[in-house]
PDB file of N, CA and C in Angstrom:
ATOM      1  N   UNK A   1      21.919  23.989  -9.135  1.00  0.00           N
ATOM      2  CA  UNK A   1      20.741  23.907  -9.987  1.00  0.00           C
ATOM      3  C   UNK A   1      21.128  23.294 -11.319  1.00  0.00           C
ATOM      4  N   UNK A   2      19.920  22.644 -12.190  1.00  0.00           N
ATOM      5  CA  UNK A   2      20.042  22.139 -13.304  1.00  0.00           C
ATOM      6  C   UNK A   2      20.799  22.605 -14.547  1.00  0.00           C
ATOM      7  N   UNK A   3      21.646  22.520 -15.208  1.00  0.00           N
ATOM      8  CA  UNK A   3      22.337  23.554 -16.248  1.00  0.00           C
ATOM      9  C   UNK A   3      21.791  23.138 -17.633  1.00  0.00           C
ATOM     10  N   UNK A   4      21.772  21.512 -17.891  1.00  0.00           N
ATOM     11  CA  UNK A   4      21.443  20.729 -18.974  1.00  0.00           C
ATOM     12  C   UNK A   4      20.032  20.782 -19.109  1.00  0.00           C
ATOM     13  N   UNK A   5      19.941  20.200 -20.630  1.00  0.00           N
ATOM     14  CA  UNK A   5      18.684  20.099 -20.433  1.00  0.00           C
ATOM     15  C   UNK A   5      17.740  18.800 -20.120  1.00  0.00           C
ATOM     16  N   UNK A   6      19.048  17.969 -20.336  1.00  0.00           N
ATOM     17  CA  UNK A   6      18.724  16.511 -19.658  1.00  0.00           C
ATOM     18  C   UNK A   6      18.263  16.277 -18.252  1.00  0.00           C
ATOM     19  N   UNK A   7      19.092  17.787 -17.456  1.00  0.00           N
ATOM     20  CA  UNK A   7      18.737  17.031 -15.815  1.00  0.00           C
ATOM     21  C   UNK A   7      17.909  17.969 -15.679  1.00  0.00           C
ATOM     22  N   UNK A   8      17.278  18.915 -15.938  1.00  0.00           N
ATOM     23  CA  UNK A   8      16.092  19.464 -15.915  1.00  0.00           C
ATOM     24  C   UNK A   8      15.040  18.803 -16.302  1.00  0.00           C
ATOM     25  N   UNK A   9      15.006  17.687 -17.094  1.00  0.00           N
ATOM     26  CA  UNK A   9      14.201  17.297 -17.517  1.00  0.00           C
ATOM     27  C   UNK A   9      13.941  16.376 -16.351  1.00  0.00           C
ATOM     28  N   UNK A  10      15.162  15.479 -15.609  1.00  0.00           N
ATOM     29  CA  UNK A  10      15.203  14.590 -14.392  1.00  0.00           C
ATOM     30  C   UNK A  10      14.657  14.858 -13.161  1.00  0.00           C
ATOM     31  N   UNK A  11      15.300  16.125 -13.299  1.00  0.00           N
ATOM     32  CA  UNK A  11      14.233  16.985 -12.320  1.00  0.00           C
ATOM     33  C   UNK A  11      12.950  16.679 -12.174  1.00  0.00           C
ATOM     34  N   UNK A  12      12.266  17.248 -13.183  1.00  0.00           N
ATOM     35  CA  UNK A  12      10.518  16.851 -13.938  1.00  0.00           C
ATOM     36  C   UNK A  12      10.308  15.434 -13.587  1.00  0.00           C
ATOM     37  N   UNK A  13      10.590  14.743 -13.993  1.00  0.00           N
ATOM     38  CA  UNK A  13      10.769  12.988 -13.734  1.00  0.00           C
ATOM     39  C   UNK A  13      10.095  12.442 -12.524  1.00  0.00           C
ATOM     40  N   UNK A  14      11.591  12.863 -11.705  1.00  0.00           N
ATOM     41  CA  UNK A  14      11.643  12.561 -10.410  1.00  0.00           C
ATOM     42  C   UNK A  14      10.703  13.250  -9.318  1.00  0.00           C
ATOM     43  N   UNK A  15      10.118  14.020  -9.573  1.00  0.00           N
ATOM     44  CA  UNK A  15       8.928  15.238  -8.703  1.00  0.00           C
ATOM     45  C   UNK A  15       8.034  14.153  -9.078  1.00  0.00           C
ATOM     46  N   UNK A  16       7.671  14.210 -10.571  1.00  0.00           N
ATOM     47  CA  UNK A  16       6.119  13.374 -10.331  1.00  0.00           C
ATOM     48  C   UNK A  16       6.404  11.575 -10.209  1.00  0.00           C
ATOM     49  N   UNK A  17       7.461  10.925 -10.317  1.00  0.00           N
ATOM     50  CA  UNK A  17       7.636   9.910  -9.328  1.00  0.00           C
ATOM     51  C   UNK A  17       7.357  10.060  -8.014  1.00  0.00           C
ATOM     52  N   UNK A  18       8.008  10.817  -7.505  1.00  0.00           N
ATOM     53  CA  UNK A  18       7.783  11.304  -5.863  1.00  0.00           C
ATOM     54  C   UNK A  18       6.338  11.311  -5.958  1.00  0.00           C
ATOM     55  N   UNK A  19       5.519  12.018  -6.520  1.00  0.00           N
ATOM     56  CA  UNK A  19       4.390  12.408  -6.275  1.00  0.00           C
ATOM     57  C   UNK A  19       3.767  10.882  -6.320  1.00  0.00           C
ATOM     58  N   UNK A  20       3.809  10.208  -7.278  1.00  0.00           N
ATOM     59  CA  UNK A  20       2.931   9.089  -7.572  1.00  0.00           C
ATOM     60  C   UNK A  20       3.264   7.752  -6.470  1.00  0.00           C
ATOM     61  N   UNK A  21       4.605   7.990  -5.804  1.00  0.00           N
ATOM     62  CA  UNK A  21       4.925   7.078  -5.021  1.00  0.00           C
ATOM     63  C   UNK A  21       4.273   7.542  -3.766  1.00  0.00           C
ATOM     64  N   UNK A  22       4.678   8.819  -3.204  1.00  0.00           N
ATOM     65  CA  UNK A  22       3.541   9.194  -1.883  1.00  0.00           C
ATOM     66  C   UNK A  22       2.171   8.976  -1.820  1.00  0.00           C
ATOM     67  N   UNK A  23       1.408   9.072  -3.009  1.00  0.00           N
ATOM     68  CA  UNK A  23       0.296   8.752  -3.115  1.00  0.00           C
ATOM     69  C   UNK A  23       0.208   7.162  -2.689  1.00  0.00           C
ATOM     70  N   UNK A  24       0.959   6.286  -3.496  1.00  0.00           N
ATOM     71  CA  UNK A  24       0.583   4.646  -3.641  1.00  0.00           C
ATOM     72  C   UNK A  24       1.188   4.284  -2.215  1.00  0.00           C
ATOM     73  N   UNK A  25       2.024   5.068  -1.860  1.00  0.00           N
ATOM     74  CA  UNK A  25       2.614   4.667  -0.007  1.00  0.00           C
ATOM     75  C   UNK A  25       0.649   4.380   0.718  1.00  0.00           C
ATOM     76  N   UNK A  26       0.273   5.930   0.716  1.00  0.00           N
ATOM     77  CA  UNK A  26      -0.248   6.551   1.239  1.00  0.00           C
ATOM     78  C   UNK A  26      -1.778   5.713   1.182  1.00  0.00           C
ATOM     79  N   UNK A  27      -1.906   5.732   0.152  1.00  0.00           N
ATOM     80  CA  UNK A  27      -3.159   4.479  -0.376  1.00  0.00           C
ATOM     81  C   UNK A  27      -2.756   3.367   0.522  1.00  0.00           C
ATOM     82  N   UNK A  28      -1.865   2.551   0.733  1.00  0.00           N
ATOM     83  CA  UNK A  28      -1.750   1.270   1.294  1.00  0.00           C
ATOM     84  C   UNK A  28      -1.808   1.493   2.828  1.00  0.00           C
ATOM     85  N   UNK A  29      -1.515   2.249   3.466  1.00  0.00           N
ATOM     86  CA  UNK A  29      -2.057   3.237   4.864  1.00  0.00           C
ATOM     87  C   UNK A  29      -3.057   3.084   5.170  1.00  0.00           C
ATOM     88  N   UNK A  30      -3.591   4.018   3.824  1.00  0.00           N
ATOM     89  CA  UNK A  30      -5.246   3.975   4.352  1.00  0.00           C
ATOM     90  C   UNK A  30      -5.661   2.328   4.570  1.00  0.00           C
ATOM     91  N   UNK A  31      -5.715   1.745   3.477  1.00  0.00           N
ATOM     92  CA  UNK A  31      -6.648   0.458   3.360  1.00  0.00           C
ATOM     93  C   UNK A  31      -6.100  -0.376   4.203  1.00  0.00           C
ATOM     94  N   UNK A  32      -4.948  -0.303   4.519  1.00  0.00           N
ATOM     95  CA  UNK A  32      -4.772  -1.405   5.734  1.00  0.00           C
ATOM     96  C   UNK A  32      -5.174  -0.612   7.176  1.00  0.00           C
ATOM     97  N   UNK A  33      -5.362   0.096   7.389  1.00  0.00           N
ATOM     98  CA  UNK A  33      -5.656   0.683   8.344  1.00  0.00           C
ATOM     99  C   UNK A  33      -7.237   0.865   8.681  1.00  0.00           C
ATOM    100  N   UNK A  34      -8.423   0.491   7.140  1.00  0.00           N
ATOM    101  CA  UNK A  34      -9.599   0.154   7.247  1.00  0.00           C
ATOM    102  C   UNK A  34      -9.482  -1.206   7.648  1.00  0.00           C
ATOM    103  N   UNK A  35      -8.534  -2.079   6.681  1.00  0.00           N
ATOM    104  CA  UNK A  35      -8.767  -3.892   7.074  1.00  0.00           C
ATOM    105  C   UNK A  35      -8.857  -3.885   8.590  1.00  0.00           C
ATOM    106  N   UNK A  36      -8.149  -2.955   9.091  1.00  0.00           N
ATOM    107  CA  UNK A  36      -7.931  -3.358  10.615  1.00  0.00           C
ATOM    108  C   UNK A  36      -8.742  -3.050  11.481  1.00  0.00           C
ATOM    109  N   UNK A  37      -9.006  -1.973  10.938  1.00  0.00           N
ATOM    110  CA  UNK A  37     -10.526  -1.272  11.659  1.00  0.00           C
ATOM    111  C   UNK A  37     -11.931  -2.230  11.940  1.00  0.00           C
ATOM    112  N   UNK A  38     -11.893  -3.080  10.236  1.00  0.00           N
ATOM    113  CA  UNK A  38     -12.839  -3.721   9.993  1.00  0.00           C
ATOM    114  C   UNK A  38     -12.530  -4.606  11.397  1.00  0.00           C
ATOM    115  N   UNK A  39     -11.277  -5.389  10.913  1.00  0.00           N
ATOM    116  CA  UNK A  39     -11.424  -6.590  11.820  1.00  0.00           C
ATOM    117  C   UNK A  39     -11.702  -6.237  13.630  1.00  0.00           C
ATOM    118  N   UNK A  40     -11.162  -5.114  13.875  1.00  0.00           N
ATOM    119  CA  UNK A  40     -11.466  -5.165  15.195  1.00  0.00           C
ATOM    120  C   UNK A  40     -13.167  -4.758  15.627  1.00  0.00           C
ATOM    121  N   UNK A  41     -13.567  -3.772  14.735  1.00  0.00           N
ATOM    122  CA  UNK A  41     -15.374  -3.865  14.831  1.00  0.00           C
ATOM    123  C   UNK A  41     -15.889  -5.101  15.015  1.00  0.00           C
ATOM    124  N   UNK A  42     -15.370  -6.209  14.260  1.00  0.00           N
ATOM    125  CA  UNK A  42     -15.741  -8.099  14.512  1.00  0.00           C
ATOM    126  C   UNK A  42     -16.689  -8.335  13.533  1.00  0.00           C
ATOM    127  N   UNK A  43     -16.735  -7.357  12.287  1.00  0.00           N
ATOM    128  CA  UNK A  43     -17.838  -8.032  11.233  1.00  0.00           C
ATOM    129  C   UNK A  43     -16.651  -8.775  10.861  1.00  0.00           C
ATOM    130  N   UNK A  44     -17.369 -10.115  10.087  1.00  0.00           N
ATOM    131  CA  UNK A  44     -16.055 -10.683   9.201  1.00  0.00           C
ATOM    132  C   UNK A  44     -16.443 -10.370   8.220  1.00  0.00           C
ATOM    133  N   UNK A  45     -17.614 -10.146   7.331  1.00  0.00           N
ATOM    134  CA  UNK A  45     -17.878 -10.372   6.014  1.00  0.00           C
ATOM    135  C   UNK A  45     -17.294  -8.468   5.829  1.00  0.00           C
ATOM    136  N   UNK A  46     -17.521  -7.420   6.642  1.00  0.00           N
ATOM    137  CA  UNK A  46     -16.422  -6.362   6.214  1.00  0.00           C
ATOM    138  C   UNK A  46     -15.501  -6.942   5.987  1.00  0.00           C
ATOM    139  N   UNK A  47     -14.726  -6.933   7.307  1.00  0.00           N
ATOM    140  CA  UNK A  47     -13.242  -7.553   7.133  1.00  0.00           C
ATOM    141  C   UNK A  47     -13.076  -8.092   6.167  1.00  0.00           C
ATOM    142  N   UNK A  48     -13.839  -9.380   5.458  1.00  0.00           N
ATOM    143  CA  UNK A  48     -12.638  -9.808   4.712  1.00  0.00           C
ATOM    144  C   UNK A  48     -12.413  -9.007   3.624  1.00  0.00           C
ATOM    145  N   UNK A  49     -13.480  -8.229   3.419  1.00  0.00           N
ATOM    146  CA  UNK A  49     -13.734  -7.194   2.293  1.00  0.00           C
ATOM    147  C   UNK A  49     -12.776  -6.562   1.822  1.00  0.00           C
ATOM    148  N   UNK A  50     -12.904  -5.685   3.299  1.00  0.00           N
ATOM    149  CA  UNK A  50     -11.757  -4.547   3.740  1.00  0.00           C
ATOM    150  C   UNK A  50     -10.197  -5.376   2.976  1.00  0.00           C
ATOM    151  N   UNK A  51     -10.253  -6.670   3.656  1.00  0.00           N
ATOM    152  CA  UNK A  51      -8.840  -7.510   3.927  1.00  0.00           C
ATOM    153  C   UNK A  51      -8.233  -7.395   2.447  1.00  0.00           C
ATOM    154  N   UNK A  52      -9.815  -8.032   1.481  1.00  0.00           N
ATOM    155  CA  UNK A  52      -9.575  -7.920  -0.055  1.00  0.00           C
ATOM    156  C   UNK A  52      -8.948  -7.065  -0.690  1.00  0.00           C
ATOM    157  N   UNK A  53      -9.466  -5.629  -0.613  1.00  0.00           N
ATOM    158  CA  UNK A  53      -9.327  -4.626  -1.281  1.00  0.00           C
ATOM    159  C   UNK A  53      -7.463  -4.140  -0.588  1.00  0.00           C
ATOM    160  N   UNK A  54      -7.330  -4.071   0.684  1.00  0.00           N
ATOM    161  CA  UNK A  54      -5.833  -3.845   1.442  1.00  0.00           C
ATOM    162  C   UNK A  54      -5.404  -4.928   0.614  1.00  0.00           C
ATOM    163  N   UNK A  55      -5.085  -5.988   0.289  1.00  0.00           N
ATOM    164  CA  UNK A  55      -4.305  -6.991  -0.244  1.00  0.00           C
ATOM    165  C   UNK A  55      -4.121  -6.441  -1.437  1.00  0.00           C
ATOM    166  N   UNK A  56      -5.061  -6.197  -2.421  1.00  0.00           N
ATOM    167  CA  UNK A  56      -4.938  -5.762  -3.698  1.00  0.00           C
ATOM    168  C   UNK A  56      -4.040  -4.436  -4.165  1.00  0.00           C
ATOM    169  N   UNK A  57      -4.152  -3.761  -2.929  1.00  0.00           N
ATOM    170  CA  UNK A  57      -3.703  -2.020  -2.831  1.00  0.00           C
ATOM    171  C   UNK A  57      -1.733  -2.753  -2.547  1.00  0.00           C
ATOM    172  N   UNK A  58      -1.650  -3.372  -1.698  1.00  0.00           N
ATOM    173  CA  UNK A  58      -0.285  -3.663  -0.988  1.00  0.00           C
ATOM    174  C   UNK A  58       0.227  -4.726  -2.121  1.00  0.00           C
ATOM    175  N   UNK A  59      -0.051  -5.396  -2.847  1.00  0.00           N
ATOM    176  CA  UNK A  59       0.679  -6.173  -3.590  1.00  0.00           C
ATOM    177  C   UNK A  59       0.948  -5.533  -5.170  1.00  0.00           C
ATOM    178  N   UNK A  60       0.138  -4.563  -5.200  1.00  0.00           N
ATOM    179  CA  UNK A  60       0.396  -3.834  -6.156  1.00  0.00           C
ATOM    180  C   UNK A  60       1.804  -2.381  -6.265  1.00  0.00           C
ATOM    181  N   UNK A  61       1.620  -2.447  -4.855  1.00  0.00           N
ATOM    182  CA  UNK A  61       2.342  -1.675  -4.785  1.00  0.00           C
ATOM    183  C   UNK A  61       4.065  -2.221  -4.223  1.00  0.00           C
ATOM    184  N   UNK A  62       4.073  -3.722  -4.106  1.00  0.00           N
ATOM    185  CA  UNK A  62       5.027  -4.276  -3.857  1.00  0.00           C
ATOM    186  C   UNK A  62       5.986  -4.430  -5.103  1.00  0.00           C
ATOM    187  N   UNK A  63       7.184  -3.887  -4.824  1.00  0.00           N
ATOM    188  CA  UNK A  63       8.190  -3.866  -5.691  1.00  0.00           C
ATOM    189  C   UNK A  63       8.826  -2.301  -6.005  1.00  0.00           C
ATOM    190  N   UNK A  64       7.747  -1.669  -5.827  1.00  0.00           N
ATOM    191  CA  UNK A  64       7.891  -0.126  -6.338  1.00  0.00           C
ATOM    192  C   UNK A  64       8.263   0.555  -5.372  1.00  0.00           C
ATOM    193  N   UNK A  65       7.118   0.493  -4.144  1.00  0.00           N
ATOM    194  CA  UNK A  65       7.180   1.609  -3.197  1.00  0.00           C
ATOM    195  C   UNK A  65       7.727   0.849  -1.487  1.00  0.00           C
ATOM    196  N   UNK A  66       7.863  -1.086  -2.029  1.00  0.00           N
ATOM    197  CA  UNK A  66       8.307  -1.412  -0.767  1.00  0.00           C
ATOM    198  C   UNK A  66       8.678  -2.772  -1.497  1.00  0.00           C
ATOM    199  N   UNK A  67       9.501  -3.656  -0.321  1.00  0.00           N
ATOM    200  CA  UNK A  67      10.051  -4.382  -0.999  1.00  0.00           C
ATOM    201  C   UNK A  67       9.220  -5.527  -1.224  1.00  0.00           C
ATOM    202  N   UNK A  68       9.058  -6.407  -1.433  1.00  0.00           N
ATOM    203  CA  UNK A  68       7.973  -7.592  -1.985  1.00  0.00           C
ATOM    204  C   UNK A  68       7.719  -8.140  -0.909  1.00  0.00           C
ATOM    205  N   UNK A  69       8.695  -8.585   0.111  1.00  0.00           N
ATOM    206  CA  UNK A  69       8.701  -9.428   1.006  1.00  0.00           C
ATOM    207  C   UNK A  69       7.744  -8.495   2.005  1.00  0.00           C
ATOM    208  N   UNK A  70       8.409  -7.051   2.592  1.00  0.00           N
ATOM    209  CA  UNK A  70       7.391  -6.691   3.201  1.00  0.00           C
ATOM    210  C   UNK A  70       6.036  -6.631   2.794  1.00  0.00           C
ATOM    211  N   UNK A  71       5.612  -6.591   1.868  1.00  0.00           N
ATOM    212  CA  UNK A  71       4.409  -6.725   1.435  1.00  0.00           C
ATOM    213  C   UNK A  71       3.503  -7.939   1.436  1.00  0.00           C
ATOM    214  N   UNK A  72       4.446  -9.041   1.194  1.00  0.00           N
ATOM    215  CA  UNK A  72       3.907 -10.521   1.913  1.00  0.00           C
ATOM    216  C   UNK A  72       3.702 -10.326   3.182  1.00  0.00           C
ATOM    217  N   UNK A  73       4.493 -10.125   4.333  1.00  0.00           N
ATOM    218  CA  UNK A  73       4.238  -9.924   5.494  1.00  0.00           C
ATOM    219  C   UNK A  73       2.957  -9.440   5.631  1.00  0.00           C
ATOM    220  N   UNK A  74       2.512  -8.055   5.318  1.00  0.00           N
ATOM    221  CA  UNK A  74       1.518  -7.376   5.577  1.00  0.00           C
ATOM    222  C   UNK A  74       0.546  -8.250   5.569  1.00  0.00           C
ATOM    223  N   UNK A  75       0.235  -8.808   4.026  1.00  0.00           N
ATOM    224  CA  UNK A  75      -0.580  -9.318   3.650  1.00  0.00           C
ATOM    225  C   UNK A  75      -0.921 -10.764   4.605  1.00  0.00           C
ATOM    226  N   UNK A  76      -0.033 -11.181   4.735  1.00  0.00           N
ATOM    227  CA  UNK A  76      -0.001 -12.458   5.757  1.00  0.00           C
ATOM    228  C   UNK A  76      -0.746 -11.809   6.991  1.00  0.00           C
ATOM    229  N   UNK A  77      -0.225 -10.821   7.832  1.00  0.00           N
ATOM    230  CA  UNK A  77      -0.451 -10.728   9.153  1.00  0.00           C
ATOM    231  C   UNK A  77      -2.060 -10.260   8.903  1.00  0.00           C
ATOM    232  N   UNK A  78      -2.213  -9.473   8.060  1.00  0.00           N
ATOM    233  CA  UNK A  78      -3.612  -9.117   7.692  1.00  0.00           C
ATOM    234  C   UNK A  78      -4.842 -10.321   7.813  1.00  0.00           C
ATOM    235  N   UNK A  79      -4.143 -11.444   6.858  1.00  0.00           N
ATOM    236  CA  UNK A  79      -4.930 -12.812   6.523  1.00  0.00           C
ATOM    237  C   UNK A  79      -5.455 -13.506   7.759  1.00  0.00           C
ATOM    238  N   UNK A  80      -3.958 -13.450   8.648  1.00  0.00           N
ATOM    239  CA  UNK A  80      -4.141 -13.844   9.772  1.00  0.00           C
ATOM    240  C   UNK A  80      -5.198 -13.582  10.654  1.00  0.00           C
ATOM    241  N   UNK A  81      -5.353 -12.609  10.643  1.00  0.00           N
ATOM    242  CA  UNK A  81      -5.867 -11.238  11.609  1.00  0.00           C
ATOM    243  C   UNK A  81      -8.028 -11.947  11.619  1.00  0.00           C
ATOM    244  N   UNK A  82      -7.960 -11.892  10.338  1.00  0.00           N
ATOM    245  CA  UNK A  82      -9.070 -11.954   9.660  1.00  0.00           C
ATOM    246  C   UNK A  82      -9.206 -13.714   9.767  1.00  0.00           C
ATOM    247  N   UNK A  83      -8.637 -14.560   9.985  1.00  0.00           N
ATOM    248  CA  UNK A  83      -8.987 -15.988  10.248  1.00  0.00           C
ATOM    249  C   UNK A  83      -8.616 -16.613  11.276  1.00  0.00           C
ATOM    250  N   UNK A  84      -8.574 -15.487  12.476  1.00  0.00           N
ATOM    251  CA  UNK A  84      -8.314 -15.587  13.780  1.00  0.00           C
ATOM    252  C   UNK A  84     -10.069 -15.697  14.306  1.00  0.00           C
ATOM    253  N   UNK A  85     -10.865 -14.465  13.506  1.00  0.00           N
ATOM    254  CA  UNK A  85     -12.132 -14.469  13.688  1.00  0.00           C
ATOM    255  C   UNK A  85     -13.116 -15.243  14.017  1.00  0.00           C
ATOM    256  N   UNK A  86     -12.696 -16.351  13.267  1.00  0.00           N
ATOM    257  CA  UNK A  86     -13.657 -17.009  13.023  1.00  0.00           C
ATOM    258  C   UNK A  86     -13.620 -18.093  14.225  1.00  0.00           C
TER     259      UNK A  86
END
């Protein structure tokens, strides 16, 4: 356990990092998991909606909670997904 008062404080830190990173994981889950929903229902004008808002959620969260590149990917296969539709 913590003795200082520095790593007690790290302690504190690192919990609500954790916390704020499970959340922003967890957010990009959801919304890509609506984009996809959208696209397979076959509206496009959801989809691209959906596609919008998942892009915005995943590139924001690129760098922090994943690495950039995967986050291009996503976003790519997503794009894809959605201009296959048409």
């Amino acid at each position: 356990m913590a003795n200082h008062k520095s790593a007690k404080k790290r302690i504190l830190v690192t919990a609500k990092k954790n916390a704020v990173n499970i959340a922003r994981r967890s957010q990009v889950k959801t919304f890509t998991k609506k984009a996809v929903k959208a696209i397979d229902s076959g509206d496009k004008a959801a989809a691209v909606a959906a596609t919008r808002t998942a892009e915005s959620k995943i590139m924001k969260s690129a760098g922090k909670v994943m690495p950039k590149k995967r986050a291009a990917r996503k976003v790519s296969r997503l794009v894809k997904k959605v201009n296959k539709m048409a």
